[in-house]
Protein backbone atom coordinates (compact mmCIF):
# COMPACT_ATOMS: atom_id res chain seq x y z
CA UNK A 1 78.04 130.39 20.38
CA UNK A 2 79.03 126.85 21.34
CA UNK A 3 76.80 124.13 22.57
CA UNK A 4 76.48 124.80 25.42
CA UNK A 5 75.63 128.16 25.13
CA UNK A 6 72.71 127.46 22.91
CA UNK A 7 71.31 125.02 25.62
CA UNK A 8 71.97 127.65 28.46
CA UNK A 9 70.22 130.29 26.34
CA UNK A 10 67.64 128.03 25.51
CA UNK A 11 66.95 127.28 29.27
CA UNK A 12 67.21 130.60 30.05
CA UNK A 13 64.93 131.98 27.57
CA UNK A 14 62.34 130.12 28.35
CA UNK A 15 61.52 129.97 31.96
CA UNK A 16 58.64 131.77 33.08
CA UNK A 17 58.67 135.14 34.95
CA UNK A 18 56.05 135.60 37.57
CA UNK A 19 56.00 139.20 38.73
CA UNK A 20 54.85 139.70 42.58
CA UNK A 21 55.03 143.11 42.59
CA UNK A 22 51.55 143.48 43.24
CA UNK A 23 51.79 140.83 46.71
CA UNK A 24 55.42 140.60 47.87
CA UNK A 25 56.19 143.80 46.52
CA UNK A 26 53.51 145.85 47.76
CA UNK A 27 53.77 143.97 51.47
CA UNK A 28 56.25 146.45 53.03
CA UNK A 29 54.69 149.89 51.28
CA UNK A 30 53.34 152.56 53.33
CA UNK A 31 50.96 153.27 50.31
CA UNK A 32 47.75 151.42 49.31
CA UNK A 33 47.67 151.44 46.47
CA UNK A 34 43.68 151.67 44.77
CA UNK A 35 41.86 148.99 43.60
CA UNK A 36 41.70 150.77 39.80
CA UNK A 37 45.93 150.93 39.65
CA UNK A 38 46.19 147.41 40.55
CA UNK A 39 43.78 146.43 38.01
CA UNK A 40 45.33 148.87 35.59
CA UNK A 41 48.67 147.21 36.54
CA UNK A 42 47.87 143.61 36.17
CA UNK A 43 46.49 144.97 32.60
CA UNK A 44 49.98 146.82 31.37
CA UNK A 45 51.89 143.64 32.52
CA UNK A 46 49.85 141.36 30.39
CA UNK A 47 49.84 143.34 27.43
CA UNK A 48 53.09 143.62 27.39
CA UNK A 49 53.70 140.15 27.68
CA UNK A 50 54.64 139.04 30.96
CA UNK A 51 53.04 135.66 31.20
CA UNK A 52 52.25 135.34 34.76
CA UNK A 53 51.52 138.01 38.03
CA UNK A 54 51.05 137.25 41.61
CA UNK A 55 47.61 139.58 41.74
CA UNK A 56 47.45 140.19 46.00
CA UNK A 57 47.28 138.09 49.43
CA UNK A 58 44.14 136.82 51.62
CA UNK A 59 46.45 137.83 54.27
CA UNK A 60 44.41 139.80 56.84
CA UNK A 61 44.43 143.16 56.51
CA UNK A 62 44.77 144.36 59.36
CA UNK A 63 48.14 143.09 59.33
CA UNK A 64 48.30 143.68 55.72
CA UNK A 65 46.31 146.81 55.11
CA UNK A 66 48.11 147.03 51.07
CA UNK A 67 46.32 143.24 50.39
CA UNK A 68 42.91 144.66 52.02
CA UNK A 69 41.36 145.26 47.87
CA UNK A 70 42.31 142.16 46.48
CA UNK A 71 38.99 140.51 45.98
CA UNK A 72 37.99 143.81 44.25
CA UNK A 73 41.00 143.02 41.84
CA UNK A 74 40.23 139.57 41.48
CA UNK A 75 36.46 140.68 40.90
CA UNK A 76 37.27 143.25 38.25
CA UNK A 77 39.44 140.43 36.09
CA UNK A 78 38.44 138.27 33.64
CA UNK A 79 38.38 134.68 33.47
CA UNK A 80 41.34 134.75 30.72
CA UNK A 81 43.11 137.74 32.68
CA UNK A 82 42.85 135.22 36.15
CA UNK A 83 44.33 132.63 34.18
CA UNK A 84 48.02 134.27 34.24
CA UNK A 85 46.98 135.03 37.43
CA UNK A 86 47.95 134.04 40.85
CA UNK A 87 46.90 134.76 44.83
CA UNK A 88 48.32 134.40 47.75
CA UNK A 89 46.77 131.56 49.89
CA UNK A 90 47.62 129.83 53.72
CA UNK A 91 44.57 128.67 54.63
CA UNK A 92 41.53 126.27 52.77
CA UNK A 93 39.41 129.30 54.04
CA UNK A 94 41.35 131.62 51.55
CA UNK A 95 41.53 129.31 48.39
CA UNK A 96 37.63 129.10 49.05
CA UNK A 97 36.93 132.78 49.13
CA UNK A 98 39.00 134.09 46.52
CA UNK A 99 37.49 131.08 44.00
CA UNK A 100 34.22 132.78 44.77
CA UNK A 101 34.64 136.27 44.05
CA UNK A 102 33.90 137.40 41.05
CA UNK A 103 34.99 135.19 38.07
CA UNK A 104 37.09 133.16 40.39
CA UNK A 105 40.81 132.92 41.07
CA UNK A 106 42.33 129.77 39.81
CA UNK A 107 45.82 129.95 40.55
CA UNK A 108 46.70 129.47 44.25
CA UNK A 109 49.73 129.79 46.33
CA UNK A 110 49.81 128.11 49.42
CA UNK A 111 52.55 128.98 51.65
CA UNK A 112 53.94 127.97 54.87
CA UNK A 113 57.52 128.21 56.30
CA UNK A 114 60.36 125.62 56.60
CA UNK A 115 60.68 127.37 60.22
CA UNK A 116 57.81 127.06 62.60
CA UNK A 117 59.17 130.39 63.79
CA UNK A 118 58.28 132.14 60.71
CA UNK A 119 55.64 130.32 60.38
CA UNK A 120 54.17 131.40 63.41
CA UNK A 121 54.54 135.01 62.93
CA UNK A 122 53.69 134.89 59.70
CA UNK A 123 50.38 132.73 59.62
CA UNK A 124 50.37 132.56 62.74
CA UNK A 125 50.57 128.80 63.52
CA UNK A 126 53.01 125.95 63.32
CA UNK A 127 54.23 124.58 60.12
CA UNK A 128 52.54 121.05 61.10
CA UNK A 129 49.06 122.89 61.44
CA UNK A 130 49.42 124.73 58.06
CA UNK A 131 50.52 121.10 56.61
CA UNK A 132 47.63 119.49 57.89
CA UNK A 133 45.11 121.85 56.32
CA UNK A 134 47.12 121.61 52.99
CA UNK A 135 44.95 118.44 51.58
CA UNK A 136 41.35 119.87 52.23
CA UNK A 137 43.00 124.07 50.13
CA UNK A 138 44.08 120.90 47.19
CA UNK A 139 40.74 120.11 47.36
CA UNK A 140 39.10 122.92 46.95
CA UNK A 141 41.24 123.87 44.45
CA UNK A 142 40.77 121.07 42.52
CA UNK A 143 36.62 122.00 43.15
CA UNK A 144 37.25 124.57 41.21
CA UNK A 145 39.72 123.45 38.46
CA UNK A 146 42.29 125.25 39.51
CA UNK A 147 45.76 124.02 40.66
CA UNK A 148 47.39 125.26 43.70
CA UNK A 149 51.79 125.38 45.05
CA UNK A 150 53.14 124.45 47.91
CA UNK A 151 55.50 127.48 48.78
CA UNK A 152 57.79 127.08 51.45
CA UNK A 153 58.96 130.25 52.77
CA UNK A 154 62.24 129.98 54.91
CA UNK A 155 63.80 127.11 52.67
CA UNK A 156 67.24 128.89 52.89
CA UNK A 157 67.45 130.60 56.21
CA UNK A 158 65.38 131.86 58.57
CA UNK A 159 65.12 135.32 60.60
CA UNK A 160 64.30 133.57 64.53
CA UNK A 161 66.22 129.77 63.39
CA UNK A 162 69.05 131.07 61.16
CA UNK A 163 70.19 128.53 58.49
CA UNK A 164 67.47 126.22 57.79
CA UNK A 165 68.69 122.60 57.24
CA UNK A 166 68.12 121.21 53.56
CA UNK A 167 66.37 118.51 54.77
CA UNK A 168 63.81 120.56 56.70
CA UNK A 169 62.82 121.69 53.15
CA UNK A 170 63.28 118.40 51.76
CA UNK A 171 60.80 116.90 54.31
CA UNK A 172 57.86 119.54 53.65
CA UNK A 173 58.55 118.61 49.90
CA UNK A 174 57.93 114.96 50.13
CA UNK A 175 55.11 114.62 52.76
CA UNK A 176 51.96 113.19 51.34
CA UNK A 177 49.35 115.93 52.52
CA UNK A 178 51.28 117.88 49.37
CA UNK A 179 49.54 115.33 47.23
CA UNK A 180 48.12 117.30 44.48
CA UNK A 181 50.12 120.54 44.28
CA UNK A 182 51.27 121.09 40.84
CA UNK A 183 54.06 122.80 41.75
CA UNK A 184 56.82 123.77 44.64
CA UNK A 185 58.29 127.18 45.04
CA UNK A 186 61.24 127.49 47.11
CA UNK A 187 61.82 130.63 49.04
CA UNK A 188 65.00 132.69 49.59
CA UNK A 189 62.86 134.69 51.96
CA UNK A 190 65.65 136.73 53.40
CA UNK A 191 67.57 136.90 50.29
CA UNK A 192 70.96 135.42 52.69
CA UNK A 193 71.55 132.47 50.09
CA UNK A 194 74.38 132.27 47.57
CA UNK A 195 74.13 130.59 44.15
CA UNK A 196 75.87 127.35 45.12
CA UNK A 197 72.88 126.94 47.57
CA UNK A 198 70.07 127.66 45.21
CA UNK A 199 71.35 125.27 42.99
CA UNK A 200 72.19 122.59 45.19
CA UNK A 201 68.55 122.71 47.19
CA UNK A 202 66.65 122.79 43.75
CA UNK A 203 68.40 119.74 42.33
CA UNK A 204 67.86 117.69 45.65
CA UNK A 205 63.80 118.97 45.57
CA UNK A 206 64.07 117.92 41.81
CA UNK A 207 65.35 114.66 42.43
CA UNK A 208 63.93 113.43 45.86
CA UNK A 209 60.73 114.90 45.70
CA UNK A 210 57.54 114.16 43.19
CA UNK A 211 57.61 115.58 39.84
CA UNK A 212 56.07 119.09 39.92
CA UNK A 213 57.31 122.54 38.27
CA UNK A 214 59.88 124.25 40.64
CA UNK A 215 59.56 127.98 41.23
CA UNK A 216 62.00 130.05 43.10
CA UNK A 217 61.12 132.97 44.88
CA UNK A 218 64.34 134.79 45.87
CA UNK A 219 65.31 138.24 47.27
CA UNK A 220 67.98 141.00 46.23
CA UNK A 221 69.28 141.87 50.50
CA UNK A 222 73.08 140.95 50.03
CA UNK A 223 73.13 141.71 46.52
CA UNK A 224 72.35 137.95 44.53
CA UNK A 225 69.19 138.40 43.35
CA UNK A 226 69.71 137.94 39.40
CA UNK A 227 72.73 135.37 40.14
CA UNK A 228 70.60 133.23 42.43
CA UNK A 229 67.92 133.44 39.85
CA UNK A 230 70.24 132.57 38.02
CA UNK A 231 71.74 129.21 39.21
CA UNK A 232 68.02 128.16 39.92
CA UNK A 233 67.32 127.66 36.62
CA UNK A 234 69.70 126.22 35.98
CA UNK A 235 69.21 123.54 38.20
CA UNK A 236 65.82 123.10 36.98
CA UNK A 237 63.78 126.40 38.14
CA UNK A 238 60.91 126.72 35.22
CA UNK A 239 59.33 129.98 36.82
CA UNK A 240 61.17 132.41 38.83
CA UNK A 241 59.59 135.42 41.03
CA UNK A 242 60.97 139.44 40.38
CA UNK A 243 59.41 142.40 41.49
CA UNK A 244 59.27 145.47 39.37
CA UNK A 245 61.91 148.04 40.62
CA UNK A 246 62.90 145.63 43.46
CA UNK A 247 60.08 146.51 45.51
CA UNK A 248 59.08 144.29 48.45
CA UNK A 249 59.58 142.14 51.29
CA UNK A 250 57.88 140.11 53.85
CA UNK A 251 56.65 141.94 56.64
CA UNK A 252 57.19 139.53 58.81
CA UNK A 253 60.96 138.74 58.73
CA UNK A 254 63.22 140.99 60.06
CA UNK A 255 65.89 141.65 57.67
CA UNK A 256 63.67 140.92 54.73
CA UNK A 257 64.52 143.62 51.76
CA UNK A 258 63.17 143.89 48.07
CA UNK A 259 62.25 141.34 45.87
CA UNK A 260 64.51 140.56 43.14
CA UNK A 261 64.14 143.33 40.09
CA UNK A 262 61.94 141.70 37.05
CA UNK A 263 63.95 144.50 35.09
CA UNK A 264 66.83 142.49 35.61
CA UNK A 265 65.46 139.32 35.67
CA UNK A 266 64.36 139.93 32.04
CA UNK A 267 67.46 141.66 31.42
CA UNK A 268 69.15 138.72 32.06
CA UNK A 269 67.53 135.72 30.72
CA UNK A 270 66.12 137.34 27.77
CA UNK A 271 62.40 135.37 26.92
CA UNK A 272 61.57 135.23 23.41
CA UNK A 273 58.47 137.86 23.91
CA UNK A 274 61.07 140.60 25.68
CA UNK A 275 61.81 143.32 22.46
CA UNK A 276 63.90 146.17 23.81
CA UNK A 277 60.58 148.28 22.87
CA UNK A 278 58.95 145.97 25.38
CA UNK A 279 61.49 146.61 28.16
CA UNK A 280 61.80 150.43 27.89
CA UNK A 281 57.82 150.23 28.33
CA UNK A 282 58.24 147.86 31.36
CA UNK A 283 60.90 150.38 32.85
CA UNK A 284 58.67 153.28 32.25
CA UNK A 285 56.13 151.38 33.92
CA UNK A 286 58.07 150.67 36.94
CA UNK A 287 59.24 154.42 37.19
CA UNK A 288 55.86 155.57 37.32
CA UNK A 289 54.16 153.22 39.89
CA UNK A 290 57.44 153.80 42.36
CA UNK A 291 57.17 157.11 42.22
CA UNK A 292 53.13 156.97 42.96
CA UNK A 293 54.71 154.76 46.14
CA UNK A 294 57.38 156.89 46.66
CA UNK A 295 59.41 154.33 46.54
CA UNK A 296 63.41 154.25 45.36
CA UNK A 297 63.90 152.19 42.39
CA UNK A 298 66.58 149.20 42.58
CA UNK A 299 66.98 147.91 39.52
CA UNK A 300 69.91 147.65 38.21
CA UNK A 301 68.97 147.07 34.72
CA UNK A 302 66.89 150.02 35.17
CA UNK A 303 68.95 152.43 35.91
CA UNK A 304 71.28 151.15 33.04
CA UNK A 305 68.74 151.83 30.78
CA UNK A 306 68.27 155.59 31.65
CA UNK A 307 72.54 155.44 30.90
CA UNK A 308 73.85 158.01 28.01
CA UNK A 309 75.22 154.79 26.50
CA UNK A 310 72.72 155.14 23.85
CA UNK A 311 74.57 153.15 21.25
CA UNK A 312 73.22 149.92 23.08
CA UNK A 313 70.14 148.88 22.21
CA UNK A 314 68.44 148.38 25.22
CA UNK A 315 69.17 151.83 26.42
CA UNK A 316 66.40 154.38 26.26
CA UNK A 317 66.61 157.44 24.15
CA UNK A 318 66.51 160.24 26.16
CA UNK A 319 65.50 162.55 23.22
CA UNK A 320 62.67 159.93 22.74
CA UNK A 321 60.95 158.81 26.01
CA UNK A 322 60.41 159.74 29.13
CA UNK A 323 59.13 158.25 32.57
CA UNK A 324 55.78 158.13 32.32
CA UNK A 325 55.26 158.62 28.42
CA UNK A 326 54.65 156.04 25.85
CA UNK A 327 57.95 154.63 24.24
CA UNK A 328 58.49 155.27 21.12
CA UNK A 329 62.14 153.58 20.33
CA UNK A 330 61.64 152.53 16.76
CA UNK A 331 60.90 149.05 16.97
CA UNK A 332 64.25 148.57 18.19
């Protein structure tokens, strides 16, 4: 392997997965799913090592009716469990109930849209109001020592405005009522963006905004999910979003599909706690909660790991495991 193959490996291998498979991915489900299998689920992904979840939304849920438990989750977690732990925020309100219940969330996502279209339909106000309220969410963040993004849905394109201009994004990134995010996540929301984008946007946010972490938050619709991913981190992405199976999408954009696939996410970029035992467990895992949603499974990676190519290693037995059973590959 040459130089630059070690550094690329390096880079990839050590971003930071955040699976949103229990917010993003649960957002366009006809299924609730109970209070008890979210917990459970937050639970399995942590044990087996993924360092960071997206827990549920204070969206309303009466517009969200899969979100409606997630102070019972948030309740039921401990404080070291809610520190790998994030929630979906868009108002001060939320960040101030969901740091009250129970041990507290910590971990907040605020997010608002490049697009005051999208914005509007999915907050339902204009991107200037949800900027304005950003300071006083920092602040009660901060209340609570916790640290809180600025997510900006929309930065790619948007389902009302179509292509969303870079400096749009570029403009959200670098106003001063973001003062005390620790981090930006930039949103493929409709999935519509190619690499060449993803990379470009991220370096300019990287370079002509304040230092935080960069997150991207993309979506598999035309088939770049994992190469997106990809180029972001390249360009400087330390945590990426994936969603197990695929699941997801924003209920709010037409056009929206699934979420990219952790499966192949972690397929692809390999982290140093990822063991092929590890990743037949997370597919297993993923099998079993789509099917509770009745939901089809998109991974890629996935489905290559249910293959009869059983001389690779990352391919499940089939004499050895099955959906739903504990995996027992050897230590593989």
């Amino acid at each position: 392997m040459n130089h630059y193959s070690n550094n690329l490996a390096s880079t990839l291998g050590s971003t930071i997965l955040r699976d949103v498979t229990l917010r993003d991915g649960l957002q366009l489900t006809g299924k609730v799913l109970p209070t008890e299998r979210k917990i459970e689920t937050v639970r399995e992904l942590l044990h087996l090592g993924v360092p960071a979840i997206e827990l549920g939304s204070m969206a309303r849920p009466d517009l969200v009716p899969t979100m409606a438990n997630t102070l019972d989750v948030v309740r039921a977690l401990t404080p070291e469990e809610l520190d790998k732990c994030w929630i979906w925020v868009a108002t001060p309100g939320h960040v101030a109930k969901a740091a009250a219940a129970g041990a507290g969330a910590r971990n907040f996502q605020y997010c608002l849209s490049a697009s005051d279209s999208h914005n509007k339909a999915n907050i339902g106000r204009t991107t200037e109001e949800s900027l304005a309220a950003l300071p006083q969410a920092v602040e009660y963040a901060k209340a609570v020592n916790g640290q809180i993004q600025l997510c900006i849905a929309t930065s790619f394109t948007c389902p009302f405005e179509g292509t969303v201009p870079e400096e749009r994004v570029l403009s959200i990134a670098n106003d001063r009522r973001a003062e005390g995010t620790t981090d930006i996540v930039l949103c493929d929301t409709l999935g519509q963006a190619i690499p060449a984008q993803v990379s470009g946007l991220i370096a300019r946010v990287r370079d002509e905004s304040p230092a935080r972490r960069i997150v991207y938050h993309g979506h598999d619709t035309w088939g770049l999910g994992v190469a997106n991913t990809l180029a972001a981190i390249q360009a400087g992405a330390a945590m990426v979003d994936g969603a197990l199976g695929g699941l997801g999408g924003c209920p709010f954009a037409p056009g929206a599909s699934g979420n990219t696939s952790s499966e192949d996410i972690l397929f692809a970029t390999r982290p140093g706690w990822l063991t092929t035992d590890t990743f037949a467990e997370l597919v297993i895992l993923s099998e079993k909660l789509l099917a509770e949603l009745g939901e089809p499974n998109r991974s890629k990676a996935a489905q290559g790991a249910r293959s009869k190519a059983e001389a690779f290693d990352w391919v499940i037995p089939s004499d050895s495991t099955a959906a739903g059973t504990p995996c027992t590959t050897g230590g593989k």
